[in-house]
Protein backbone atom coordinates (compact mmCIF):
# COMPACT_ATOMS: atom_id res chain seq x y z
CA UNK A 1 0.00 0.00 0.00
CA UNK A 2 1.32 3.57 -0.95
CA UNK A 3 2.91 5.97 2.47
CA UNK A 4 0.28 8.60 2.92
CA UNK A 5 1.67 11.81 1.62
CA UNK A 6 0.48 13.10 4.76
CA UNK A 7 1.94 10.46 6.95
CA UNK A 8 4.95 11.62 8.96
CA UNK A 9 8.11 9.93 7.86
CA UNK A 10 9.58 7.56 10.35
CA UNK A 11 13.02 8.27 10.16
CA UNK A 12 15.51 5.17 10.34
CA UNK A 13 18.10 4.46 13.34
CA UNK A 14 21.97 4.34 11.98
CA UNK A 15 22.97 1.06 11.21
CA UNK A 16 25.44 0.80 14.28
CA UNK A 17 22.49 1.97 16.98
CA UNK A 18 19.64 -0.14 15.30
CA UNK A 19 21.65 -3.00 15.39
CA UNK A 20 22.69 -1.88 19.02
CA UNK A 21 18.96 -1.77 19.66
CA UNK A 22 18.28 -4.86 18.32
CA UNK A 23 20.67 -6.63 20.69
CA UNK A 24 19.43 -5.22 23.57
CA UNK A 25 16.26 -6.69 23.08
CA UNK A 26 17.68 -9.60 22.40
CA UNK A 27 19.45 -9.70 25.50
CA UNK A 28 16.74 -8.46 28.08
CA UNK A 29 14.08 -11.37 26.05
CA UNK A 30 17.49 -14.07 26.81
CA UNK A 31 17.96 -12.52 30.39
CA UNK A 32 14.33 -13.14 31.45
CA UNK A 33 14.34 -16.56 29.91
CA UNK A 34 17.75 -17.60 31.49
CA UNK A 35 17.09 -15.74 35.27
CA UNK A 36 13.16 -16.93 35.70
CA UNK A 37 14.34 -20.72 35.16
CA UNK A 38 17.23 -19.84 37.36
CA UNK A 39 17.99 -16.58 39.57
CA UNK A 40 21.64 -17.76 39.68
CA UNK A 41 22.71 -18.27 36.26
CA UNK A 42 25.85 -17.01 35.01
CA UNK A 43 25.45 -13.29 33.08
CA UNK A 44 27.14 -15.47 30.48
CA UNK A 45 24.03 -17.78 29.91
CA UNK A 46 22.44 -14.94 28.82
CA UNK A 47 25.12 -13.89 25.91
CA UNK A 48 24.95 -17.49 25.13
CA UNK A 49 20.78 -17.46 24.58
CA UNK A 50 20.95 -13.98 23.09
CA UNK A 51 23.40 -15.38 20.35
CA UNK A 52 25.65 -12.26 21.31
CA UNK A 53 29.29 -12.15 22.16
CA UNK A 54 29.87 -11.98 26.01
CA UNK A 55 31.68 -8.41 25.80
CA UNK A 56 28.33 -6.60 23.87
CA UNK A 57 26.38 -7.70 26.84
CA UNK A 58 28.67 -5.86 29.07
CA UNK A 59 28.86 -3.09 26.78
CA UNK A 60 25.49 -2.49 27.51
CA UNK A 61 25.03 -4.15 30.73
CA UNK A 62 28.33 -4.22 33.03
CA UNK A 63 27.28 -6.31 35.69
CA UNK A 64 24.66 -9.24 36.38
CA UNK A 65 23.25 -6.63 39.45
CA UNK A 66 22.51 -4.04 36.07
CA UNK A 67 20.88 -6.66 34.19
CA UNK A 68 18.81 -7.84 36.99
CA UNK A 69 17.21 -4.46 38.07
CA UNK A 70 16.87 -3.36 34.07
CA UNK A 71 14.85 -6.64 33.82
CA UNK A 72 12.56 -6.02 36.66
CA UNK A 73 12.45 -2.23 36.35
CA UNK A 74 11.19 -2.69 32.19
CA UNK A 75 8.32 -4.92 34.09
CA UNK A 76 7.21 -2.50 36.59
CA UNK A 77 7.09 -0.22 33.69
CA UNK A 78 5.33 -2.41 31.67
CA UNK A 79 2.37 -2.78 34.57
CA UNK A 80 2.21 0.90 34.39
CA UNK A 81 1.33 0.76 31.14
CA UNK A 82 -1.61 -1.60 31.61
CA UNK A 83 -2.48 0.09 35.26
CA UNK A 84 -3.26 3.46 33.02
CA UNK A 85 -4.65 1.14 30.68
CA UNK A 86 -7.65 0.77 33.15
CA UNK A 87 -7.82 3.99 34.44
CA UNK A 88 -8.87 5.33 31.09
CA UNK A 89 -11.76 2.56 31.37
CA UNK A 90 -15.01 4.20 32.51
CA UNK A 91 -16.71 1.26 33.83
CA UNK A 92 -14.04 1.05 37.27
CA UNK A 93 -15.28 -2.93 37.79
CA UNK A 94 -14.80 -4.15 33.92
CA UNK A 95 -10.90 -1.96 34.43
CA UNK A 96 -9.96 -3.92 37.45
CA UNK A 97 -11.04 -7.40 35.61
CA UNK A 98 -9.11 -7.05 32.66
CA UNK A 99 -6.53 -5.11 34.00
CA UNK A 100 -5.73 -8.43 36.12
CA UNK A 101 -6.23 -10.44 32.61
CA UNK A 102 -3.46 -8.23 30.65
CA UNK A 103 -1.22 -8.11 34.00
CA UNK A 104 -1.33 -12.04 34.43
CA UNK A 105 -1.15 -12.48 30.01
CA UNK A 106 2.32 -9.98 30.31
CA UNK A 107 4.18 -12.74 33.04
CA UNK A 108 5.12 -9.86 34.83
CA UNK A 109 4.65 -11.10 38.13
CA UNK A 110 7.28 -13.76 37.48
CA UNK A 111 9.89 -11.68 37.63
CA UNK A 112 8.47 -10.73 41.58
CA UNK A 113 8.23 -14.17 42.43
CA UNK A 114 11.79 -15.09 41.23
CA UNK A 115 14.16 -12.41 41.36
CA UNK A 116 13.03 -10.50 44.48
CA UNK A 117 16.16 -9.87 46.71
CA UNK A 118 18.71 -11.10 44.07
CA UNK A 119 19.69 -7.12 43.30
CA UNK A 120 19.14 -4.30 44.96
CA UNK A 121 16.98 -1.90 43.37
CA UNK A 122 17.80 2.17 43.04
CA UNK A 123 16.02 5.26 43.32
CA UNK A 124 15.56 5.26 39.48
CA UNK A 125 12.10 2.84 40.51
CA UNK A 126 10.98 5.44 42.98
CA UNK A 127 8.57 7.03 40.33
CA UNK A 128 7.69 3.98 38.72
CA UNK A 129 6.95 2.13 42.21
CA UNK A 130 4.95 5.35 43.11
CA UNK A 131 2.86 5.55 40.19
CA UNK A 132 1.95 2.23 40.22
CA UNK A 133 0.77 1.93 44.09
CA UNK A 134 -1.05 4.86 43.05
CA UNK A 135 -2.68 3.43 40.06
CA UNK A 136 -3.61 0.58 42.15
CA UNK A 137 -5.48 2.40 44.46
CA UNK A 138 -7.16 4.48 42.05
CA UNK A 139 -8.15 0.95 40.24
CA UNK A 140 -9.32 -0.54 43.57
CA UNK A 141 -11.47 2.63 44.68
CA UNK A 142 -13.34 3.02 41.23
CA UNK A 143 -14.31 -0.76 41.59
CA UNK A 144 -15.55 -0.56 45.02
CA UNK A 145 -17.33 2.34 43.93
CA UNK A 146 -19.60 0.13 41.50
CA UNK A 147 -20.82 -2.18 44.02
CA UNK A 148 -19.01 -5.20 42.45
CA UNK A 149 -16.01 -5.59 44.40
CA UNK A 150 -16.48 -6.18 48.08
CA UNK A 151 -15.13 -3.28 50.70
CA UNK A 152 -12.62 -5.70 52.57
CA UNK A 153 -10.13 -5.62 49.23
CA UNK A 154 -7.17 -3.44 49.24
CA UNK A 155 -4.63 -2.57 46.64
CA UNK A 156 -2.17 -4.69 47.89
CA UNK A 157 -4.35 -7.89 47.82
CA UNK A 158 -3.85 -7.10 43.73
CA UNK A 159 -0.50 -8.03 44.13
CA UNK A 160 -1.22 -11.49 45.99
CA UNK A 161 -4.08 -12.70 43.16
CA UNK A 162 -1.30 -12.09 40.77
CA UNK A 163 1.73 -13.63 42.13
CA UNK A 164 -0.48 -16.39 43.14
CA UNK A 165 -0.81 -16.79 39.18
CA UNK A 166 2.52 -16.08 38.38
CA UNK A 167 3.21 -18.99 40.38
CA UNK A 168 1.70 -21.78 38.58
CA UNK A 169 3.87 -22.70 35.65
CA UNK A 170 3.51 -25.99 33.71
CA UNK A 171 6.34 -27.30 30.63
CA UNK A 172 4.12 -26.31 28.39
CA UNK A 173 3.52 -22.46 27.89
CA UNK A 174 0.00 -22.46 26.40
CA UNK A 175 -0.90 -24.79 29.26
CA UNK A 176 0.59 -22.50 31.72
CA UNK A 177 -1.18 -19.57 30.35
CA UNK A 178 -4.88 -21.35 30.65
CA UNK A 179 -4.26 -22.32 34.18
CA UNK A 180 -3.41 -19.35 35.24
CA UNK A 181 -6.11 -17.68 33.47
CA UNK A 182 -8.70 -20.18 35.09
CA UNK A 183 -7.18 -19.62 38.57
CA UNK A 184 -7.74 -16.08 38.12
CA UNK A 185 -11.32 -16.35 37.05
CA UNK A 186 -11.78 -18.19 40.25
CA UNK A 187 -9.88 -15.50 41.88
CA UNK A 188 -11.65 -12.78 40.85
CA UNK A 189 -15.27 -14.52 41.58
CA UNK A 190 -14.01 -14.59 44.78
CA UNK A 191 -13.47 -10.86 44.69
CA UNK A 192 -16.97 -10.10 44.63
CA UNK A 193 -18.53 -12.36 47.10
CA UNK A 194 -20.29 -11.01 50.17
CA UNK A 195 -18.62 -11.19 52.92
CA UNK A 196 -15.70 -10.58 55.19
CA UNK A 197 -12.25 -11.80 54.47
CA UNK A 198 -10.36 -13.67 57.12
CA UNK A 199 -7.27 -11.44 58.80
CA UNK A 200 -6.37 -8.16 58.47
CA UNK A 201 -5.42 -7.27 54.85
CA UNK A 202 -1.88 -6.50 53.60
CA UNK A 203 -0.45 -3.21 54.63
CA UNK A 204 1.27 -0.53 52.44
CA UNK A 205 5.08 -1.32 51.68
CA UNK A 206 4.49 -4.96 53.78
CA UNK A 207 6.28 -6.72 51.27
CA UNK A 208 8.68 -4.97 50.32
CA UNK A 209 11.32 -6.79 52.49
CA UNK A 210 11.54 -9.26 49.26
CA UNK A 211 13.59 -6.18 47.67
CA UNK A 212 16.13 -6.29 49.94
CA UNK A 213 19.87 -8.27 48.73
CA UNK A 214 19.93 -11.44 50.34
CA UNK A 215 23.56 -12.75 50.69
């Protein structure tokens, strides 16, 4: 099909930063791979899976520590993405329901569940960490508001339903992804039961112990 003549022209990266691009997502795809099967694989595993030599990784990445928190920080980004995702929903119980769906679809949970306290993150997640336990507040309150989801659920019980999904992992990918998809459903029935839960719920910043190095 013919460019629009009024179509902005994408303009091309150089050959030596496109490729450089290109390897970086090979890397960061071969790093989550590698580090989700095992949190103490070598950094040159990675290079290895990538298919690129050992000394471009470090170009870009110069230790495993940088690797690690890139990894998890492009995640916590990438939840951002769906958390504003919902907030431009208007109907604040359909947003929180397939806001879980697109969260649990993405894996991103997996990389809480496994790499937690293998790298110490910096104050370049502050924002990102902000935003989204803001989001998820903002996501919890417009649900309550419809009636739908019962008063006892806090924004930090999102984070359990989803690593309880992230959890469940089978040899088979497709099979991983309907089981978790079916424990959510049952999850999220759950969500708007009458009712009260049992205990007090999860408190702000109560888990984030799991971010601290473990030796």
């Amino acid at each position: 099909m013919p460019k629009s003549p009024d179509a902005p022209a994408q303009k091309a990266l150089p050959g030596r930063k496109a490729q450089a691009a290109r390897n970086d997502g090979l890397i960061l795809d071969a790093a989550r791979s590698v580090f989700l099967a095992d949190a103490t694989a070598p950094i040159a595993a990675v290079a290895e899976r990538a298919g690129v030599g050992i000394s471009a990784l470090y170009r870009r990445y110069p230790s495993k520590e940088v690797l690690l928190r890139t990894l998890c920080h492009e995640g916590l980004r990438r939840y951002n993405v769906e958390a504003d995702a919902a907030l431009a929903d208007s109907d604040g119980w359909r947003a929180l329901v397939e806001f879980l769906e697109r969260v649990v679809d993405a894996d991103v949970h997996s990389l809480t569940v496994h790499l937690a306290g293998t790298f110490t993150p910096d104050e370049s997640f502050l924002p990102d960490v902000m935003h989204s336990a803001e989001a998820n507040t903002e996501i919890v309150r417009r649900a309550q508001a419809t009636g739908k989801l019962r008063p006892g659920v806090t924004a930090e019980d999102l984070g359990l339903i989803l690593e309880s999904c992230a959890a469940i992992s089978m040899p088979d990918p497709d099979r991983t992804a309907q089981l978790r998809r079916r424990v959510l459903a049952m999850l999220v029935a759950g969500l708007s039961v009458d009712g009260d839960l049992p205990g007090p719920p999860p408190k702000a910043g109560e888990f984030a112990w799991r971010w601290e190095r473990r030796p």
